[in-house]
Protein backbone atom coordinates (compact mmCIF):
# COMPACT_ATOMS: atom_id res chain seq x y z
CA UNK A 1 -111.55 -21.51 -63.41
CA UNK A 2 -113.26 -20.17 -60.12
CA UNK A 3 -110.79 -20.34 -57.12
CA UNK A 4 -111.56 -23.11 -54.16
CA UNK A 5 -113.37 -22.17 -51.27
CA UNK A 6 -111.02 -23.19 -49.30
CA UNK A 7 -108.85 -19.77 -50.59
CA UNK A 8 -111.43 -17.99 -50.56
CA UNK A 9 -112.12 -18.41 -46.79
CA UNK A 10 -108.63 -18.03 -46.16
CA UNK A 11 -108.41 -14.89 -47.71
CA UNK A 12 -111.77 -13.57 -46.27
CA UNK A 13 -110.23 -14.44 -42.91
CA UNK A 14 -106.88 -12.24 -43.57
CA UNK A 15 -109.25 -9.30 -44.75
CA UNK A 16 -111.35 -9.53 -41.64
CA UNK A 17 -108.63 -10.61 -39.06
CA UNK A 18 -105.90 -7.71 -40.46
CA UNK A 19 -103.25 -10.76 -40.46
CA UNK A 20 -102.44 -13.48 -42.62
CA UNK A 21 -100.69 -15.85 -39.80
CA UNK A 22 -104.19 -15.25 -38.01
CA UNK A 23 -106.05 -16.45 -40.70
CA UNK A 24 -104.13 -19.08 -40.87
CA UNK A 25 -104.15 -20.12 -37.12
CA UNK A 26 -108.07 -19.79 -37.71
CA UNK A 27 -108.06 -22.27 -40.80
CA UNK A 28 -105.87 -24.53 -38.64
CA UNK A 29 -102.65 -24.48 -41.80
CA UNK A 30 -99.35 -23.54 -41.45
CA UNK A 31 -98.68 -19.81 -42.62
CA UNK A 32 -96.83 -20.89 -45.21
CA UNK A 33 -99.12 -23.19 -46.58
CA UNK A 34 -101.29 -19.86 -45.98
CA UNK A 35 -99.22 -17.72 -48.30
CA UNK A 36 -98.99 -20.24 -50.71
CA UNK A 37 -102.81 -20.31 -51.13
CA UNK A 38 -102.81 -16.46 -51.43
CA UNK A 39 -100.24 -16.63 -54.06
CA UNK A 40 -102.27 -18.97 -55.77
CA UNK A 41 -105.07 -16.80 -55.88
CA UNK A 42 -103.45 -13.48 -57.07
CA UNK A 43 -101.96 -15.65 -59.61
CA UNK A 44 -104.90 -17.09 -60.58
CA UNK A 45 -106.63 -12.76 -61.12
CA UNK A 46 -103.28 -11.25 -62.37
CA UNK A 47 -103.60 -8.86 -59.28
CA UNK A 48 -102.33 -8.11 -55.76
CA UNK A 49 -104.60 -8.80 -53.97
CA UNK A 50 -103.57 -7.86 -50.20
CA UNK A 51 -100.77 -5.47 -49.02
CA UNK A 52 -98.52 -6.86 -46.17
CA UNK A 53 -96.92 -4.42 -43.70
CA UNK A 54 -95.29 -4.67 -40.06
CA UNK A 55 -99.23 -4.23 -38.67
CA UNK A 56 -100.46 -7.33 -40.61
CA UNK A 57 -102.61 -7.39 -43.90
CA UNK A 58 -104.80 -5.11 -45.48
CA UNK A 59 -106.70 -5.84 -48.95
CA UNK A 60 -105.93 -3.53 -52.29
CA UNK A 61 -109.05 -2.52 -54.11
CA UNK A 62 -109.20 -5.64 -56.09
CA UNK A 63 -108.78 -7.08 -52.67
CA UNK A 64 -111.93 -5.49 -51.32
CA UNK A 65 -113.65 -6.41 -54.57
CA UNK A 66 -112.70 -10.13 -54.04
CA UNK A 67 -113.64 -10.27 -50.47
CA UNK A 68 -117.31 -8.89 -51.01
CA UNK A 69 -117.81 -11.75 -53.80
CA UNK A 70 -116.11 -14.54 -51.65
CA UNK A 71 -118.27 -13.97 -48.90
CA UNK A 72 -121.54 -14.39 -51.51
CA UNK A 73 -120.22 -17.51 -53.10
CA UNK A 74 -119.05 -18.79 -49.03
CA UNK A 75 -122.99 -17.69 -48.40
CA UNK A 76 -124.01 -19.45 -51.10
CA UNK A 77 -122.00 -22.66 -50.36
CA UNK A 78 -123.23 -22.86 -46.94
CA UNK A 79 -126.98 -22.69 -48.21
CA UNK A 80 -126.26 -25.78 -50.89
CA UNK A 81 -124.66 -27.70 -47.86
CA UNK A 82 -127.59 -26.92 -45.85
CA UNK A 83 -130.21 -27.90 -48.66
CA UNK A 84 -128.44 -31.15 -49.89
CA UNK A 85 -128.42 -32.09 -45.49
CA UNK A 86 -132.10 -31.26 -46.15
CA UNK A 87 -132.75 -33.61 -49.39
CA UNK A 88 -130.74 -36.33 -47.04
CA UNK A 89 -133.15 -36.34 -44.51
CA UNK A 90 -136.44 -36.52 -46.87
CA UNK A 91 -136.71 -33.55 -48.10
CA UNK A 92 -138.37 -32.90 -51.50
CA UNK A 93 -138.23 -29.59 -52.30
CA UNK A 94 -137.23 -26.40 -51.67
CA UNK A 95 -139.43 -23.38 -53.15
CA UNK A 96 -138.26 -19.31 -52.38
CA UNK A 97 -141.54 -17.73 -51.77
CA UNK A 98 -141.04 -14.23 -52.25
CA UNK A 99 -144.33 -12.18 -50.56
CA UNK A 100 -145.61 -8.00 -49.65
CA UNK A 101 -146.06 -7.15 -46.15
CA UNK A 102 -149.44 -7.39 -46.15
CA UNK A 103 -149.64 -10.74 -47.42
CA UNK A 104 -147.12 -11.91 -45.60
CA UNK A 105 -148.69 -10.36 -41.91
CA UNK A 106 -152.51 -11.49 -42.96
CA UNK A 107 -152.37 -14.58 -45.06
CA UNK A 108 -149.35 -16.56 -45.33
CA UNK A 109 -148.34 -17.79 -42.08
CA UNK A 110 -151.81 -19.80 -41.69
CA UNK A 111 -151.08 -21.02 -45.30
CA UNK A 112 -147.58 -21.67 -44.46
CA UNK A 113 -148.95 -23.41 -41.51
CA UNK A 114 -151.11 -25.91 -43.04
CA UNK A 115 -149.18 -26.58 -45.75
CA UNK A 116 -146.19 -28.00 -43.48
CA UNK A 117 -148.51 -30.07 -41.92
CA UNK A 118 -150.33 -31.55 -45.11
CA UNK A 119 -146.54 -31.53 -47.22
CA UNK A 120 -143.87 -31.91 -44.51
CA UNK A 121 -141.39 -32.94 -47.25
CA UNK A 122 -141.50 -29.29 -48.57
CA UNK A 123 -139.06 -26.44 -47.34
CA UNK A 124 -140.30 -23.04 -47.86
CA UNK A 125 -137.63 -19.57 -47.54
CA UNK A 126 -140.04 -16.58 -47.06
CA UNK A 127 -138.60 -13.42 -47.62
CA UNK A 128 -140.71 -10.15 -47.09
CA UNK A 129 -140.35 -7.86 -50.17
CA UNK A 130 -141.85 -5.57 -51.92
CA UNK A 131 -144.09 -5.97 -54.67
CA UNK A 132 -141.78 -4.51 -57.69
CA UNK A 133 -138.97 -6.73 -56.40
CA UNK A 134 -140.90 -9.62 -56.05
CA UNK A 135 -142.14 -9.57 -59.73
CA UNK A 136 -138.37 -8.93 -60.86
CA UNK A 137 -137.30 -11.90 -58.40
CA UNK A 138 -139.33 -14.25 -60.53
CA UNK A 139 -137.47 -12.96 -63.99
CA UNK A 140 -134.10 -13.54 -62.41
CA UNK A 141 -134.83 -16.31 -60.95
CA UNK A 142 -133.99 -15.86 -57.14
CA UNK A 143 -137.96 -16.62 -56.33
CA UNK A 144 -139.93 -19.56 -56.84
CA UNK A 145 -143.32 -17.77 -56.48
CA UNK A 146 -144.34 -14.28 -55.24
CA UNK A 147 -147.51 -12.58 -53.46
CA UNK A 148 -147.91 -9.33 -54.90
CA UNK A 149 -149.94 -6.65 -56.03
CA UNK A 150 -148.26 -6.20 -59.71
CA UNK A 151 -150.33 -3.15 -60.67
CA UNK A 152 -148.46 -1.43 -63.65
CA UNK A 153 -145.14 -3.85 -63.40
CA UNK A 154 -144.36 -5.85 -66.97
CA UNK A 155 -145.68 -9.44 -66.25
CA UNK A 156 -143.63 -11.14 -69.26
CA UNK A 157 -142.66 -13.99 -68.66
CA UNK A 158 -144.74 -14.74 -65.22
CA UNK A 159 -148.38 -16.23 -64.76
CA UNK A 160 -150.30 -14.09 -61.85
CA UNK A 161 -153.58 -15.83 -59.96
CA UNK A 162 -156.10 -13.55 -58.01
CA UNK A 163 -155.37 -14.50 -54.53
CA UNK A 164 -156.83 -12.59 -51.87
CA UNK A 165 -158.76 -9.00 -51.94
CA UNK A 166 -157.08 -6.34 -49.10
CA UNK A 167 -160.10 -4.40 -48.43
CA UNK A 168 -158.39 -1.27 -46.72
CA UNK A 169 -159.16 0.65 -43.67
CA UNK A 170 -158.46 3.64 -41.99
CA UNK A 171 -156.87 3.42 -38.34
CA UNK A 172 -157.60 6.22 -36.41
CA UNK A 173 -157.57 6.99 -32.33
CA UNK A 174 -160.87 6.50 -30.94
CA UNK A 175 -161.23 10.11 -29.34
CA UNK A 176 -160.90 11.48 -32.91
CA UNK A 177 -164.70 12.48 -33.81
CA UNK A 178 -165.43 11.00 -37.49
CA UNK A 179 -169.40 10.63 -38.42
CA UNK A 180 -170.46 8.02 -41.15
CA UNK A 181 -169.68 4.26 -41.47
CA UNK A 182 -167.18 4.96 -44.13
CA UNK A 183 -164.36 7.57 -44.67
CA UNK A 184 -162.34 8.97 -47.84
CA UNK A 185 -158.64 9.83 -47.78
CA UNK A 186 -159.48 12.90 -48.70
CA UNK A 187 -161.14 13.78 -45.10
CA UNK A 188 -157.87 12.24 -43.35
CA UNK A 189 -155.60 14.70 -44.98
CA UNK A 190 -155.37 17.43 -42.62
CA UNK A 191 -154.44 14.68 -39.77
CA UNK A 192 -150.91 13.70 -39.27
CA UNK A 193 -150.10 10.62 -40.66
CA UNK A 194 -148.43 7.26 -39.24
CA UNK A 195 -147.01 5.38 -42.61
CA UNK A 196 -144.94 2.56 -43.35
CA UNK A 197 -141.16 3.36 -44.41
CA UNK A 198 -140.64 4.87 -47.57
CA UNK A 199 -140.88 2.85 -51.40
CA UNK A 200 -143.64 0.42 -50.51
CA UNK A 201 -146.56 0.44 -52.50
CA UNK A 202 -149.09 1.25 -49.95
CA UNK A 203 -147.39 4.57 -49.41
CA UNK A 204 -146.69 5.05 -52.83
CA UNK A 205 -150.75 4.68 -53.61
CA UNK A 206 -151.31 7.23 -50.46
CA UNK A 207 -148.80 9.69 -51.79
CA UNK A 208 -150.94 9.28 -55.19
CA UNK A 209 -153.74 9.68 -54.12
CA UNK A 210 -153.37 12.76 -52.24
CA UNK A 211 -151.77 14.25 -54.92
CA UNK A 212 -155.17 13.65 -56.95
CA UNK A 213 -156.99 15.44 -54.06
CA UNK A 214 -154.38 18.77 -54.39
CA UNK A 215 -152.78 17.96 -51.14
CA UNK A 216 -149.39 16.14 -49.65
CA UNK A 217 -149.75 13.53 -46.82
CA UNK A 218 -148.88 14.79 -43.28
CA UNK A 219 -146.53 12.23 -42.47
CA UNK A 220 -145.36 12.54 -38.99
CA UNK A 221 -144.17 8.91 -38.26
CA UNK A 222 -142.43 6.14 -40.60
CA UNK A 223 -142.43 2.55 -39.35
CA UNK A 224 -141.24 -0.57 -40.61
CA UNK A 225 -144.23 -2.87 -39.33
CA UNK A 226 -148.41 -2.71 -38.99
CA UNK A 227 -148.02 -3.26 -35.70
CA UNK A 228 -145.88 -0.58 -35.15
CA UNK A 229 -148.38 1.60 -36.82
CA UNK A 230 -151.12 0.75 -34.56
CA UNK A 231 -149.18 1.36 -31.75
CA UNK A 232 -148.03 4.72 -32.59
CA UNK A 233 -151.77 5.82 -33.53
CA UNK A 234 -152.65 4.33 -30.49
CA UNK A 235 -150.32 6.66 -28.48
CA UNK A 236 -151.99 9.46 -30.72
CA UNK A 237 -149.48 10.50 -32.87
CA UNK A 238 -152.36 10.21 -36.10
CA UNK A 239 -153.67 8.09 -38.42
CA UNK A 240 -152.85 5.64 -40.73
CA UNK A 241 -154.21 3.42 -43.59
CA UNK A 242 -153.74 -0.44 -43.14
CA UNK A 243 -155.38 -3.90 -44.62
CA UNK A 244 -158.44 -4.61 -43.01
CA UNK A 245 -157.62 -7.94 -41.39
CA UNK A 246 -154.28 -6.71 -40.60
CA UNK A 247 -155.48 -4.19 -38.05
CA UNK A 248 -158.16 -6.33 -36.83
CA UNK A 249 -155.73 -8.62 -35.50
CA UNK A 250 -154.24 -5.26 -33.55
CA UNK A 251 -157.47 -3.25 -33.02
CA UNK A 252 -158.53 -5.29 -29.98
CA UNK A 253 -155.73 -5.11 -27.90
CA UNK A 254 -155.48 -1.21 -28.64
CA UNK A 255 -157.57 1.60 -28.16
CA UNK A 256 -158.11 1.96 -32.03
CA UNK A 257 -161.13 2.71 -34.28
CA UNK A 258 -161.85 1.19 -37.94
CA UNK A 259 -163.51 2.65 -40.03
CA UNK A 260 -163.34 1.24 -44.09
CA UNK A 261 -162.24 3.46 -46.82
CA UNK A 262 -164.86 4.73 -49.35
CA UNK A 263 -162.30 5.51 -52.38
CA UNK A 264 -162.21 3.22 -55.44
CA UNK A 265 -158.56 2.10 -54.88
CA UNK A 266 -158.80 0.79 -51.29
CA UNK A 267 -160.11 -2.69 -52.95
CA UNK A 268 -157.19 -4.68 -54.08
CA UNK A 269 -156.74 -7.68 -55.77
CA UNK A 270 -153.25 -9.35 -54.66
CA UNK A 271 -152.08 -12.16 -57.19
CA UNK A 272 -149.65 -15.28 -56.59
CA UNK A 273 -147.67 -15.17 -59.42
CA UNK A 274 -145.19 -17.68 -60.68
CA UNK A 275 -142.68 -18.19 -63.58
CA UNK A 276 -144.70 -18.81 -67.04
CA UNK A 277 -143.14 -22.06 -67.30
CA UNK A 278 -143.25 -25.90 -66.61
CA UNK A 279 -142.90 -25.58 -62.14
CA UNK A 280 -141.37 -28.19 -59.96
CA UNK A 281 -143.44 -30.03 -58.48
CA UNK A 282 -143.03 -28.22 -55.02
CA UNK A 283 -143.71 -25.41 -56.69
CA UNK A 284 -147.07 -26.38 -58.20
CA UNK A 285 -148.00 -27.69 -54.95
CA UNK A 286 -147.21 -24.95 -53.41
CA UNK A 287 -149.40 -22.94 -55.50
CA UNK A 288 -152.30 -25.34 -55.87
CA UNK A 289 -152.45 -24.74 -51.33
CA UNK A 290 -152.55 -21.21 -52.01
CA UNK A 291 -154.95 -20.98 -54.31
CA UNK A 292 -157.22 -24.15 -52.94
CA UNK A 293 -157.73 -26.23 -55.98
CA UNK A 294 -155.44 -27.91 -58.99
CA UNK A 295 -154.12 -26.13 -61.61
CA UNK A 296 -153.47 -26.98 -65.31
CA UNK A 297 -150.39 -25.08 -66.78
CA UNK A 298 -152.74 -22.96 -69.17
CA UNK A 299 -154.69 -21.23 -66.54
CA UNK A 300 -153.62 -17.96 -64.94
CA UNK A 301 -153.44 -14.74 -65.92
């Protein structure tokens, strides 16, 4: 039998507060009603679960252990209060959109966007990850529907629809002297690089890809953003390797040049991909906007 939240508080209180009778002034009982409740609880595990000294409270191990899963299931707790106040009000659904960084900086807030307007009933949580998480969020079941590029990642178990195709581009400074209307990585490699942070995929297919043309990126700069990128090429630190539309939307305001990328790999297909089962109907609908037309459950791929 899981322990009340009530304890669980109480207890996460002591751990953070160092003392037990301020936990309990902060959860507005009596101390001894306060001790009582911890009792409870290390009855309840068969463990002591805090150590009591002159200076207040500290937590054992199994202390430390219980206070990092009380504050998930308190987390947790707050969210279902949150999305039951939400169904109260009107609300129909909720769907956890899981999405890349590119998607989510070119497409998704305009699709967002209209959505809410067309489907106000619908509550969408956006998180930005990357694309091997977001395929593994769908299997576990902590996404609704992702917008990835899956590439070599096992799809069992999830239905994938071509979304949108990232044609990509390379960023450079405009004082740095290229000739032609397109450009191969392979010319870029003896300039210093501006990247995004390490394990995303767009780095990971740079990294490749040099490695095919015998030589290492020069990366000078990591950044956690496109816009970041830009600006740091702008200040001429080097060049980088971004969506298309993505550094449009940042090319006019800086003092950037675009020029597309020749090699084979700098067309990809993104997918919105979903569980490969019966979806709620948020869910579908949510899909259905994305992909602009309705969708029978056999289709995808």
């Amino acid at each position: 039998m899981l322990p009340d939240l009530t304890s669980l508080a109480l207890f996460l209180r002591t751990v953070e507060s160092g003392s037990l009778s301020k936990a309990a002034e902060l959860s507005h009982i009596a101390l001894s009603a306060a001790s009582r409740r911890i009792a409870l609880l290390e009855d309840e595990f068969s463990v002591k679960l805090l150590t009591r000294t002159s200076r207040g409270a500290a937590p054992t191990p199994a202390g430390e252990a219980l206070a990092f899963h009380a504050r998930q299931m308190l987390r947790e707790a707050d969210r279902l209060k949150t999305d039951m106040s939400d169904y109260a009000k009107g609300l129909r659904g909720v769907v956890r959109l899981f999405a890349n960084t590119s998607a989510l900086t070119q497409y998704i807030p305009k699709a967002l966007a209209s959505l809410s307007a067309q489907s106000p009933d619908i509550k969408i949580e956006v998180q930005e990850r990357l694309s091997s998480e977001i395929i593994r969020g769908l299997k576990d079941r902590i996404a609704d529907m992702g917008v990835a590029f899956p590439g070599n990642h096992t799809l069992e178990g999830v239905r994938c629809y071509p979304y949108k195709v990232d044609q990509l581009v390379a960023v450079l400074p405009r004082n740095l002297r290229i000739t032609g209307k397109t450009i191969r990585l392979a010319d870029l490699l003896d300039q210093d690089m501006v990247v995004l942070e390490s394990n995303t995929a767009m780095l990971k297919l740079l990294e490749e890809s040099a490695a095919v043309e015998g030589k290492p990126l020069r990366i000078r700069v990591q950044v956690k953003s496109f816009e970041a990128i830009c600006m740091m090429i702008d200040a001429g630190l080097g060049v980088g390797i971004l969506p298309k539309v993505a550094a449009e939307g940042f090319s006019h305001e800086l003092r950037l040049r675009l020029v597309p990328l020749s090699d084979p790999w700098a067309v990809r297909q993104m997918f919105v991909c979903v569980r490969d089962e019966e979806l709620p109907a948020s869910v579908q609908r949510l899909l259905e906007h994305f992909l602009g037309e309705p969708l029978d459950e056999n289709s995808g791929g």
